[in-house]
Protein backbone atom coordinates (compact mmCIF):
# COMPACT_ATOMS: atom_id res chain seq x y z
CA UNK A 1 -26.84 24.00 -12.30
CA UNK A 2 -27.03 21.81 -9.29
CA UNK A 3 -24.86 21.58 -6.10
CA UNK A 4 -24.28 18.84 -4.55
CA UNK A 5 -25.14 18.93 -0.62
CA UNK A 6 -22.69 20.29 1.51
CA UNK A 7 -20.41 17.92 4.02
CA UNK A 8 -20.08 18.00 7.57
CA UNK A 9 -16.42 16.97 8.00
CA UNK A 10 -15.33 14.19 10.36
CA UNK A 11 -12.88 15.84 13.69
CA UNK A 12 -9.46 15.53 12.56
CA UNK A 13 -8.21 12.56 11.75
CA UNK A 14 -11.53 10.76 12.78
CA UNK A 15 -14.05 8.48 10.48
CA UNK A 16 -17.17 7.20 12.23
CA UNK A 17 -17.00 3.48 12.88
CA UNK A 18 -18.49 1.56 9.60
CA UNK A 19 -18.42 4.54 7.62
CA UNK A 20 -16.84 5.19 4.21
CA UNK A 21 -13.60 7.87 4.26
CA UNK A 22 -13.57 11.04 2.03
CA UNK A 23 -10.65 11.44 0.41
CA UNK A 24 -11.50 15.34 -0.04
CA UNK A 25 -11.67 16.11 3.41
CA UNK A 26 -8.39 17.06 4.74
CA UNK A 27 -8.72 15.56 7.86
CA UNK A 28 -9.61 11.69 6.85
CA UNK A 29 -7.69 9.11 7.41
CA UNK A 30 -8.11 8.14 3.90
CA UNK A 31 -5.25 10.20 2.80
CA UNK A 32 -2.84 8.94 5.49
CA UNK A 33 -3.89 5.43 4.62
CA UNK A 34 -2.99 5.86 1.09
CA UNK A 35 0.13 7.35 1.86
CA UNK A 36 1.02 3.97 3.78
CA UNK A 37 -0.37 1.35 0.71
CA UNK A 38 0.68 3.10 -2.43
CA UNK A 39 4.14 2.51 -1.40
CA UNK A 40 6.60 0.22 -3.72
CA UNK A 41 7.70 -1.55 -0.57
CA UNK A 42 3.96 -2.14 0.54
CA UNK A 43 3.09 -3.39 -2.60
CA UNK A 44 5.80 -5.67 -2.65
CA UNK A 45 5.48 -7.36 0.52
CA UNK A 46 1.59 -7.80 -0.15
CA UNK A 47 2.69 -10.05 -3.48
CA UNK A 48 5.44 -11.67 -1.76
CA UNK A 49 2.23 -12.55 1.19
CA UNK A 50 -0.20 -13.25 -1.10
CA UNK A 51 1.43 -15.64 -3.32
CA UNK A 52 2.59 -17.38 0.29
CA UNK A 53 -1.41 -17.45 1.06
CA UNK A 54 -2.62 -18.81 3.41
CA UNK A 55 0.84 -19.95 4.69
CA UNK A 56 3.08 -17.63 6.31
CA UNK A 57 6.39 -16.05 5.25
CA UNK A 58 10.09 -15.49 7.65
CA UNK A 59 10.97 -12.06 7.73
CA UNK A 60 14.09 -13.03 5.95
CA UNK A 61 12.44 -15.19 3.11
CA UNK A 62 10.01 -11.47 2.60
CA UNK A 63 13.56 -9.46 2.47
CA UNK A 64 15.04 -12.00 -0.28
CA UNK A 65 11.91 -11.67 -2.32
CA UNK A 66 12.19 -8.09 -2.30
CA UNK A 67 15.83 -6.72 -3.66
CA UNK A 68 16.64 -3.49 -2.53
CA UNK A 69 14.62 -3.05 0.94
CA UNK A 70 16.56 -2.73 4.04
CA UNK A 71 15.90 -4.67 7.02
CA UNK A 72 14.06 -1.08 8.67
CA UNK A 73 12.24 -0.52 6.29
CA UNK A 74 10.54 -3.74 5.66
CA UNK A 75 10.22 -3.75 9.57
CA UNK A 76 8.50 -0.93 9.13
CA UNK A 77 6.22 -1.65 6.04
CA UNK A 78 5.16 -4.85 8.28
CA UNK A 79 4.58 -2.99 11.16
CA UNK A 80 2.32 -0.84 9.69
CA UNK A 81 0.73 -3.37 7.60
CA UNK A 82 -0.28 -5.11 10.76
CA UNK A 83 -1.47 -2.29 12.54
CA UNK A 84 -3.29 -1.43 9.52
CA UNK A 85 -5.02 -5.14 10.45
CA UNK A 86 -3.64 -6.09 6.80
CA UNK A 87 -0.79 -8.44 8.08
CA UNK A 88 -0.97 -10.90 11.01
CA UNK A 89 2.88 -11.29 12.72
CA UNK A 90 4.03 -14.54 14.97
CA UNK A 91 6.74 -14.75 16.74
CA UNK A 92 8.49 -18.43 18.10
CA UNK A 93 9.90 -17.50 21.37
CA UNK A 94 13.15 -18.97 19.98
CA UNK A 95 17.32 -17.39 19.58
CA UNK A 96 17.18 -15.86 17.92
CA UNK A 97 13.06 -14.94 17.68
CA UNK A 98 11.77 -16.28 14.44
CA UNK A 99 9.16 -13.87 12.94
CA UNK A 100 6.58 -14.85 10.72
CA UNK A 101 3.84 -13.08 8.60
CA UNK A 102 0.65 -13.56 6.78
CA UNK A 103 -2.24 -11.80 5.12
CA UNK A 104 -5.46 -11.66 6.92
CA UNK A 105 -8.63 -11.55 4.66
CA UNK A 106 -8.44 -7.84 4.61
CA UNK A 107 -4.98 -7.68 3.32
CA UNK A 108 -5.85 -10.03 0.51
CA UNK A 109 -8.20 -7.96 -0.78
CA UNK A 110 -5.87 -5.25 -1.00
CA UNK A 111 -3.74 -7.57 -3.26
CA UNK A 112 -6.12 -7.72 -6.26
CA UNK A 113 -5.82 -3.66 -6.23
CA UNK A 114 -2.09 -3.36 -5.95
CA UNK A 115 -1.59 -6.26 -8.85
CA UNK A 116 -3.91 -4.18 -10.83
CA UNK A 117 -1.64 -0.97 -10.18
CA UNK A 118 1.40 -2.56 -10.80
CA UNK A 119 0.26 -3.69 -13.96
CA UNK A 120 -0.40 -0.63 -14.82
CA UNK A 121 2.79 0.85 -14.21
CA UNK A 122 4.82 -2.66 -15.85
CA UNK A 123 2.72 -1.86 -18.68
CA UNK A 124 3.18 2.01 -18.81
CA UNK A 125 6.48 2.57 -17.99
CA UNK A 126 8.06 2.96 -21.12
CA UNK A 127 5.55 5.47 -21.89
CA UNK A 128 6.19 7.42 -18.73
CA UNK A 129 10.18 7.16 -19.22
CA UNK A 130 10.11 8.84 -22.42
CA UNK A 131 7.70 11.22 -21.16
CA UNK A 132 10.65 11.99 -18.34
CA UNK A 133 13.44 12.06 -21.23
CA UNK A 134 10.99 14.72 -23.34
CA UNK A 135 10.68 16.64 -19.77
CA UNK A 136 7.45 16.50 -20.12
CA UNK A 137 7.12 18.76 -23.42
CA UNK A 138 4.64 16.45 -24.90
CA UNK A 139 2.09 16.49 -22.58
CA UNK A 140 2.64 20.10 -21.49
CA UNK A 141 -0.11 21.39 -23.91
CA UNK A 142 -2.63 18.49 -23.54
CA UNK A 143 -3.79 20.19 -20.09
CA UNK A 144 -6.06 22.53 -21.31
């Protein structure tokens, strides 16, 4: 039986510059980052961008493309998207202030990932609905 080597965690909430995040260290970043992109409202507004690519997209145009998101919370998808340094924002000093955004390079590779994910669940949801309706029963004994 081997082991495998045993980690030196990163300080809370810290990953050295260039290096890859753990996911199973409770203090990476990686989890708090995942908690930001697996979101249906991140996802959407990456599609929305990245079919816009390379030109940029009003904040208004991203809210029509997406039913059902309220004006905070896409403000505050975007905002973290562009913190993130997935999303660049411009702003024409106009009345009102007309706000624009795009996808930087980073942010479209995140795109090919999220398309693959919600492919997944357009494909699978049908499976997972009736898996909802039987409360689970059916896969209840599958877990070993």
């Amino acid at each position: 039986m081997t082991s495998s080597p045993a980690r030196t965690p990163n300080p809370p909430g810290r990953t050295p510059k260039g290096a890859r995040g753990d996911l199973f260290d409770p203090g990476c970043p990686t989890r708090r980052l995942l908690d930001r992109i697996g979101t249906k409202w991140t996802s959407m507004a990456v599609k929305v961008l990245a079919e816009a690519s390379p030109q940029e997209v009003r904040f208004a145009e991203l809210q029509r493309r997406m039913p059902g998101v309220s004006q905070k919370m896409l403000s505050t998808t975007l905002q973290s998207l562009a913190r993130d340094g997935l999303v660049v924002r411009r702003v024409e000093p106009t009345v009102p202030p007309r706000v624009h955004y795009r996808l930087t390079d980073l942010g479209l590779s995140l795109e090919a990932v999220l398309a693959a994910v919600r492919n997944w669940a357009e494909e699978h949801m049908a499976e997972i609905d009736r898996a909802n309706m039987d409360g689970g029963a059916t896969a209840a004994g599958t877990d070993g």
